[in-house]
C-alpha atoms as a PDB file:
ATOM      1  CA  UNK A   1      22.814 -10.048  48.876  1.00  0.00           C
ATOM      2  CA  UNK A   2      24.557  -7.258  47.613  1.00  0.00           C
ATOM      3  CA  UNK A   3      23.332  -4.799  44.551  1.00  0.00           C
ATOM      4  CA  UNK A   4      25.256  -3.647  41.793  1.00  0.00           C
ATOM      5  CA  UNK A   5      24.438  -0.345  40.000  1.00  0.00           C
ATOM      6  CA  UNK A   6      25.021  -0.705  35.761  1.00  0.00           C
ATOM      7  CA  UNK A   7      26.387   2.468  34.836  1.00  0.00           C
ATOM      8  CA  UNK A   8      26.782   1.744  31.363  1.00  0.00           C
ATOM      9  CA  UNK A   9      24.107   2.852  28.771  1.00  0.00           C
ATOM     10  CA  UNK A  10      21.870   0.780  27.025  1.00  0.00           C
ATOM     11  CA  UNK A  11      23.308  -1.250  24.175  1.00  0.00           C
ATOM     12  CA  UNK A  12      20.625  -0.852  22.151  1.00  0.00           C
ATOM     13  CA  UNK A  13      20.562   2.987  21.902  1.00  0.00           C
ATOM     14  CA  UNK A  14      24.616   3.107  21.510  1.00  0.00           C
ATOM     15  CA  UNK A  15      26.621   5.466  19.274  1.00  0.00           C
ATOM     16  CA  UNK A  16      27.874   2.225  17.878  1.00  0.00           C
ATOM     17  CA  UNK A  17      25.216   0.396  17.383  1.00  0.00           C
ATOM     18  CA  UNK A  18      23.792   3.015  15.099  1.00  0.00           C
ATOM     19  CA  UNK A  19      27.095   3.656  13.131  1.00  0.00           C
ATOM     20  CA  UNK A  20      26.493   0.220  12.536  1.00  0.00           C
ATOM     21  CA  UNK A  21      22.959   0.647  11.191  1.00  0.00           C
ATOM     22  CA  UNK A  22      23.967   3.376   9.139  1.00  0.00           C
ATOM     23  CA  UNK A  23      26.891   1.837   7.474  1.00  0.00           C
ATOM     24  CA  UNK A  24      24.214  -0.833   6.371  1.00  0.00           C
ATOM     25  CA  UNK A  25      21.772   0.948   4.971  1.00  0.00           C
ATOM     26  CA  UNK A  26      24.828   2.957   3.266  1.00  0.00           C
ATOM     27  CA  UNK A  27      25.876  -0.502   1.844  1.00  0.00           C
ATOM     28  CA  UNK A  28      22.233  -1.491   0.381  1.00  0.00           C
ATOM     29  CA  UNK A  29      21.879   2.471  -1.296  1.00  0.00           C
ATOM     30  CA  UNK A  30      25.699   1.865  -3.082  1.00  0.00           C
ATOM     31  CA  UNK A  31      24.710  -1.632  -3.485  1.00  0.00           C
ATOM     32  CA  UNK A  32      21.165  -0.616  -5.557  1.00  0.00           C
ATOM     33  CA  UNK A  33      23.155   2.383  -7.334  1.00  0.00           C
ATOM     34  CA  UNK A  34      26.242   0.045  -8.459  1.00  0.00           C
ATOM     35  CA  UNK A  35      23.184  -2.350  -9.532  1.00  0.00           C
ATOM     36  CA  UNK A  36      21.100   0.231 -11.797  1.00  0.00           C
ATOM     37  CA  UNK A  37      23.920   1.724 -13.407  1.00  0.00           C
ATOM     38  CA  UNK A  38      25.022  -1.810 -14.849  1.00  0.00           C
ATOM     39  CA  UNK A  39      23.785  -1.047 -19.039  1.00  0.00           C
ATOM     40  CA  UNK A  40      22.601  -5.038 -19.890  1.00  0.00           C
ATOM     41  CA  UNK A  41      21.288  -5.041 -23.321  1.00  0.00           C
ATOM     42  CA  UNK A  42      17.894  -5.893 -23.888  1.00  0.00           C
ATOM     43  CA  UNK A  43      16.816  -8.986 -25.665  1.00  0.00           C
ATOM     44  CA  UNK A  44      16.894  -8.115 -29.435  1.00  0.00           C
ATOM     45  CA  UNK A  45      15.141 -11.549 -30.468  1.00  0.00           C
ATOM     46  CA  UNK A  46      11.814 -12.532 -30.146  1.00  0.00           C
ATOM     47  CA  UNK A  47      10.985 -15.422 -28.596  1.00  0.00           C
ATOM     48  CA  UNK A  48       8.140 -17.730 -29.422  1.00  0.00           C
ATOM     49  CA  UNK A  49       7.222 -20.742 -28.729  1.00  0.00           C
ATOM     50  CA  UNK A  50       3.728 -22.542 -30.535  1.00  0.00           C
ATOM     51  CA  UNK A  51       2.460 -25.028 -28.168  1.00  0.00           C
ATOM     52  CA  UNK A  52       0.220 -27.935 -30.264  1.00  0.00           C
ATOM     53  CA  UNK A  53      -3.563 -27.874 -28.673  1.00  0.00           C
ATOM     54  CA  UNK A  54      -2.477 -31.739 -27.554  1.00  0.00           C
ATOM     55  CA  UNK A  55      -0.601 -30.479 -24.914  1.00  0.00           C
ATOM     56  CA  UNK A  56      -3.604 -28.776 -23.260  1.00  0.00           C
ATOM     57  CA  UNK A  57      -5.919 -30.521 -21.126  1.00  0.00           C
ATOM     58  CA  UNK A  58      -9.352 -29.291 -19.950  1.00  0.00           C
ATOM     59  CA  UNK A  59     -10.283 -29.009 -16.760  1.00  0.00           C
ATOM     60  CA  UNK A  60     -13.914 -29.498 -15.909  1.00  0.00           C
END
């Protein structure tokens, strides 16, 4: 049985696997800026509704 050495690092703690990390949080932060600076106007109308007492039911 023979043994073999593994000389490479860790993928986990790899330069590219944290470039990769960072270029996703990078996309949710432009992502939530691009978001917030969208100007929807605000509902101008009022709306209500008047529900008849029929429609309610108590519950005992």
């Amino acid at each position: 049985m023979q043994f073999t050495k593994k000389t490479s690092k860790d993928k986990i703690f790899s330069l590219s696997f944290f470039l990769k990390i960072l270029a996703v949080i990078f996309a949710i932060i432009f992502g939530f800026i691009i978001i917030n600076n969208i100007n929807l106007p605000a509902p101008v109308k009022q709306i209500e509704k008047t529900l008849p007492n029929e429609n309610f039911k108590t519950i005992k």
